[in-house]
Protein backbone atom coordinates (compact mmCIF):
# COMPACT_ATOMS: atom_id res chain seq x y z
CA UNK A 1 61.59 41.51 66.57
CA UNK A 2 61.54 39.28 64.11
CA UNK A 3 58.39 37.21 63.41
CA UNK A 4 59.47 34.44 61.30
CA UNK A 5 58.37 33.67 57.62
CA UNK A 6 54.84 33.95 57.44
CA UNK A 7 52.49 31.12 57.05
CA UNK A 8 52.45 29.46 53.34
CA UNK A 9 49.27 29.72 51.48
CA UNK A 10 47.36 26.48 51.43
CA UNK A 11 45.43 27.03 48.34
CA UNK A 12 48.77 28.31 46.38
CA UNK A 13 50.75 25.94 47.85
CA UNK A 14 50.16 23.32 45.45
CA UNK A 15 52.63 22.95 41.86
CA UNK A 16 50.92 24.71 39.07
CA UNK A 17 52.81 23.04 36.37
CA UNK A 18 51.34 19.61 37.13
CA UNK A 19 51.08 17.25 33.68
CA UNK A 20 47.62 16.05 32.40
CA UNK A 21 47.25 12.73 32.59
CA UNK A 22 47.40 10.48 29.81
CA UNK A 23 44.85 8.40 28.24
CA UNK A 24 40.96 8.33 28.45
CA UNK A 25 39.00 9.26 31.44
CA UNK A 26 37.69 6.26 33.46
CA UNK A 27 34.91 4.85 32.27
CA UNK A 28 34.91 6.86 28.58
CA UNK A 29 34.97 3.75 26.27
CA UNK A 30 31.72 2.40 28.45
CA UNK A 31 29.57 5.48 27.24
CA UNK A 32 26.68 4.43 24.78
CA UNK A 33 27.47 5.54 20.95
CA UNK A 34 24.58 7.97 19.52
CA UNK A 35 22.04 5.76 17.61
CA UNK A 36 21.92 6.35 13.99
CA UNK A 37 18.57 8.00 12.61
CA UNK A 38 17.44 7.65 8.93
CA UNK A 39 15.39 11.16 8.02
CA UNK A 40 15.04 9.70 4.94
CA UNK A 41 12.68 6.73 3.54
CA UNK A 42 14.11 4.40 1.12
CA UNK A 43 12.25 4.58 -2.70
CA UNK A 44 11.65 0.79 -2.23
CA UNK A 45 9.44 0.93 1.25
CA UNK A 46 6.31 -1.25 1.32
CA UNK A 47 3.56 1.50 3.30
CA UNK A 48 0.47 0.35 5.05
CA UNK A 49 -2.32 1.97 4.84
CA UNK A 50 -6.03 1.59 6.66
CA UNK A 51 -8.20 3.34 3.57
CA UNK A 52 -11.99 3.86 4.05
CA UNK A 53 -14.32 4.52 1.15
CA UNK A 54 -17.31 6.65 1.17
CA UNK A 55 -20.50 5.74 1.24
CA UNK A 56 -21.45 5.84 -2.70
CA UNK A 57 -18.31 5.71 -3.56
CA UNK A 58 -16.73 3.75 -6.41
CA UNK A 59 -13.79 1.86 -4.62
CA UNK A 60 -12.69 0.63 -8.08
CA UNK A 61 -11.94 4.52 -9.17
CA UNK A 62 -11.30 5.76 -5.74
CA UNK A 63 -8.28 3.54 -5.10
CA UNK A 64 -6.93 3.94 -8.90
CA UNK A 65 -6.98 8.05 -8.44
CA UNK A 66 -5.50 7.20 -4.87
CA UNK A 67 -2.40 5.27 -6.73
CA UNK A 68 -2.62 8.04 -10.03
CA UNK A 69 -2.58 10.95 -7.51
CA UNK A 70 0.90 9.21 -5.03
CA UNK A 71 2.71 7.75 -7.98
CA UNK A 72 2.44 4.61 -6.45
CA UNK A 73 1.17 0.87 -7.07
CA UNK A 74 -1.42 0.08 -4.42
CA UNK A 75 -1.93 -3.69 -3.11
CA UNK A 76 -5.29 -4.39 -1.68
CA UNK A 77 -5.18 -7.14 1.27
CA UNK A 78 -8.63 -7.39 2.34
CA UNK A 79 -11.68 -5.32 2.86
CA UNK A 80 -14.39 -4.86 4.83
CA UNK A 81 -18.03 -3.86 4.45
CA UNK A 82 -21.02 -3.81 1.96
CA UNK A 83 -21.39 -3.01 -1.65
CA UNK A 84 -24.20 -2.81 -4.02
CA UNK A 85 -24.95 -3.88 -7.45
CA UNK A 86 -21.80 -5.49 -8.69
CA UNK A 87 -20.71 -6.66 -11.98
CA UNK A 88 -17.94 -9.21 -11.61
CA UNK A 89 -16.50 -11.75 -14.61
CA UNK A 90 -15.84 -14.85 -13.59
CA UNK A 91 -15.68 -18.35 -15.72
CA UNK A 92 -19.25 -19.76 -14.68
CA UNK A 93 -22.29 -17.43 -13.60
CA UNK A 94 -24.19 -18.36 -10.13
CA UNK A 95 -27.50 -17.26 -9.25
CA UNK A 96 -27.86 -15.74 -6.16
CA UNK A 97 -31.95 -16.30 -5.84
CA UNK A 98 -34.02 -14.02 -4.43
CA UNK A 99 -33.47 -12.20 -1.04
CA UNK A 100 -30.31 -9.42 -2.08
CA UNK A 101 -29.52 -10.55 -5.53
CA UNK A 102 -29.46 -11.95 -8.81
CA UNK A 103 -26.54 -13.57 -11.30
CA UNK A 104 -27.71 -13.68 -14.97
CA UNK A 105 -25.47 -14.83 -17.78
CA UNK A 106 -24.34 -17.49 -19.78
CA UNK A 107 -21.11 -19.63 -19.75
CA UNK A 108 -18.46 -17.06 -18.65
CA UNK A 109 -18.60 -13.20 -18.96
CA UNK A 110 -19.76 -10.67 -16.83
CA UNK A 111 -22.84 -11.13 -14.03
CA UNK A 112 -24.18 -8.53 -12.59
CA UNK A 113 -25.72 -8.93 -9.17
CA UNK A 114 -28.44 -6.56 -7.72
CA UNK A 115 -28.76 -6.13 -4.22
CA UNK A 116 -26.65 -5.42 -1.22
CA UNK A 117 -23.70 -7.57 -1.04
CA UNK A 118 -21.23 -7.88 2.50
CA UNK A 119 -17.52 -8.14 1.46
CA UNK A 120 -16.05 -11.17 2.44
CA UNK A 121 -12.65 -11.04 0.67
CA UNK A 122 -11.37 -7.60 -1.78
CA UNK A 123 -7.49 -8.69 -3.28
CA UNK A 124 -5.77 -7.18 -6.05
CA UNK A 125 -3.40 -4.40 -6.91
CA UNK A 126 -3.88 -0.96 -8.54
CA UNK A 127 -0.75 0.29 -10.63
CA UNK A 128 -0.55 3.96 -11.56
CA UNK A 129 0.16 4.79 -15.35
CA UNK A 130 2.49 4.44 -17.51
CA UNK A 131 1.52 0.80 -16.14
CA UNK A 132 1.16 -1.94 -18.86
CA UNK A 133 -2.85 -2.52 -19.43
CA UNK A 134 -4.30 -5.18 -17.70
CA UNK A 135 -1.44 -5.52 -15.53
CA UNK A 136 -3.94 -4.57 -12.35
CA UNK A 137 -7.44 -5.41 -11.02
CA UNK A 138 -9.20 -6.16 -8.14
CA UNK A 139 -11.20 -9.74 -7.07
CA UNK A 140 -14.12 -9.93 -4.82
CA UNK A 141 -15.95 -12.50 -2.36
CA UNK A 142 -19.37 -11.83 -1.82
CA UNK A 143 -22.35 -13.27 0.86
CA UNK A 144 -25.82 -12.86 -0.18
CA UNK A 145 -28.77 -12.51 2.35
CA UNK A 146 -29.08 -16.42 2.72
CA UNK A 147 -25.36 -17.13 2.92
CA UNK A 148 -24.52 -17.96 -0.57
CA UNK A 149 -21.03 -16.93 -1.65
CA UNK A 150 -20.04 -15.58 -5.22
CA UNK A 151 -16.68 -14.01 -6.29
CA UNK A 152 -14.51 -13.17 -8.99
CA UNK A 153 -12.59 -10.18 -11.26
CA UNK A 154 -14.34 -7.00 -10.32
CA UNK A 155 -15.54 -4.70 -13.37
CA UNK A 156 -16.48 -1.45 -12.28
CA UNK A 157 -17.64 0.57 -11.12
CA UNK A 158 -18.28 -1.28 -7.08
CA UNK A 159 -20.36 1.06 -5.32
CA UNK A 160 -20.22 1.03 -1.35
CA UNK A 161 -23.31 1.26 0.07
CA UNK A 162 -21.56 1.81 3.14
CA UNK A 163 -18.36 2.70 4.76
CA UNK A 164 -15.79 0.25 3.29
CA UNK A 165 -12.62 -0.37 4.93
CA UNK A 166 -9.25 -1.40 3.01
CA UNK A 167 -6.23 -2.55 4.34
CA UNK A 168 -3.80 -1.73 1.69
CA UNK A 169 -0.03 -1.75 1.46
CA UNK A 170 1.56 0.82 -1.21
CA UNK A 171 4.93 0.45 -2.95
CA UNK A 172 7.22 2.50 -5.68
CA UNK A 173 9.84 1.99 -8.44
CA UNK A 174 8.05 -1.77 -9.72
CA UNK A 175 10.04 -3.13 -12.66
CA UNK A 176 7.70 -4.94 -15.38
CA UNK A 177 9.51 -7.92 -16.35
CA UNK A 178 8.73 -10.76 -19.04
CA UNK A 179 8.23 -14.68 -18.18
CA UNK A 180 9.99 -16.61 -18.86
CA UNK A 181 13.35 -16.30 -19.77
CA UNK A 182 14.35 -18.51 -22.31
CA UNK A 183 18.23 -18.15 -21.65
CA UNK A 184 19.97 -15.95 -19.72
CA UNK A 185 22.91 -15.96 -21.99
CA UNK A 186 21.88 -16.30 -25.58
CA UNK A 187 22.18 -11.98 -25.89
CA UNK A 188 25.19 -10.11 -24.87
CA UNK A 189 27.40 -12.53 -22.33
CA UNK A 190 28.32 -9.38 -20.53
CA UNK A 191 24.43 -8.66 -19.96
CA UNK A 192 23.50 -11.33 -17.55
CA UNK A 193 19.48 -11.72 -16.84
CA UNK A 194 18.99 -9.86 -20.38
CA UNK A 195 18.84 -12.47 -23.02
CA UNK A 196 16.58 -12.63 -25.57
CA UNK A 197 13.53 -14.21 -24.39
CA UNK A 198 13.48 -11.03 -21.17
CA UNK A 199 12.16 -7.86 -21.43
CA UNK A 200 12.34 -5.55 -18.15
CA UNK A 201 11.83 -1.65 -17.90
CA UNK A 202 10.46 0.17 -15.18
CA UNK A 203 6.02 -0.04 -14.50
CA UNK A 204 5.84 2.78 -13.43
C-alpha cells in the first residue's frame, strides 16, 4: 500500500543558498565611536601642586631642590602659614615695633625681622639650572602680632615655624628670551623673530 511521500522537514525546508543582505545593519552608523585617550602628557603641561613644608624647614631651599630634583621651573601662587626670622630686601625698611618683630636698616637693602611672622602672600618662581642667575625668586607679605604688614624679595634662608602650605603650579621646556626686540628683520630675512636685538635659547 502505498503511503504517499512523507512529510517535508520543516526545519530543512527552508533555501540554504539565501544571499546576505547588503549594506549596514540597522542602526550601525548610530553606535557611539570609542573616545580617544592620551597615555601620554604633553612636555608643555602646566601641573598643580598642593606642597607643604616642614616645620623648620627652609621653603626657599626646599622648593629650589624640589624644581633641581623634577627638572622643572616651579611657580609659587600663594602660601599659607607662619615663618620665623626673615630677611627680606625691599627699597625702604619698616619697623615692625615690639610684639613679634623688628626691621633695622637704612635706605634700601636687606631687613631682617625677628619674631614669628603669618604669611599673608608667598609669589615667585623657582627655575632649575642651567637657568640664567637671578632669573627666579620668591616675594613675601608678612602680619606682625599688632597687624602691621611688611613684604618684599625674600633672601634666604625662610624658616617655617610651622607647617607651610604652597599652592604651586610646575612647568617644563621654558625658553629664555631677550626684551626687546629691536627689529625683527634687521638679521637674516629668512629668520623671522631672530634679529639682532633677540636672543632666545632654551632656560632650562
Amino acid at each position: 500500500m502505498d503511503s504517499g511521500p512523507p512529510d517535508s522537514d520543516p526545519v530543512n525546508s527552508g533555501s540554504t543558498t539565501g544571499k546576505r543582505p547588503r549594506g549596514r545593519p540597522p542602526g550601525s552608523k548610530n553606535k557611539p565611536k570609542p573616545p580617544v585617550i592620551v597615555t601620554r602628557d604633553s612636555p608643555n603641561v602646566l601641573r598643580s601642586h598642593v606642597l607643604e613644608v616642614a616645620t623648620g624647614a627652609d621653603i626657599v631651599e626646599s622648593v629650589t631642590t624640589y624644581a633641581r630634583r623634577r627638572g622643572r621651573g616651579v611657580s609659587v601662587l600663594s602660601g599659607n602659614g607662619t615663618v620665623s626670622n626673615v630677611a627680606i630686601r625691599q627699597p625702604a625698611t619698616t619697623n615692625l615695633g615690639t610684639n613679634g618683630g623688628t626691621g633695622a636698616g637704612g635706605g634700601g637693602g636687606v631687613v631682617t625681622l625677628h619674631g614669628r611672622f603669618d604669611i599673608l602672600s608667598l609669589t615667585g618662581t623657582v627655575l632649575p639650572p642651567p637657568a640664567p642667575p637671578g632669573s627666579g625668586g620668591l616675594s613675601i607679605f608678612l602680619s606682625g602680632g599688632q597687624g602691621q604688614v611688611i613684604g618684599g624679595s625674600v633672601v634666604a634662608p625662610l624658616v617655617a615655624s610651622g607647617p607651610v602650605i604652597l599652592m604651586a603650579a610646575s612647568f617644563s621646556n621654558a625658553t629664555f628670551e631677550r626684551l626687546p626686540i629691536e627689529d625683527e628683520f634687521s638679521g637674516d630675512p629668512h629668520l623671522l623673530g631672530w634679529g639682532a636685538g633677540a636672543a632666545t635659547r632654551p632656560a632650562f
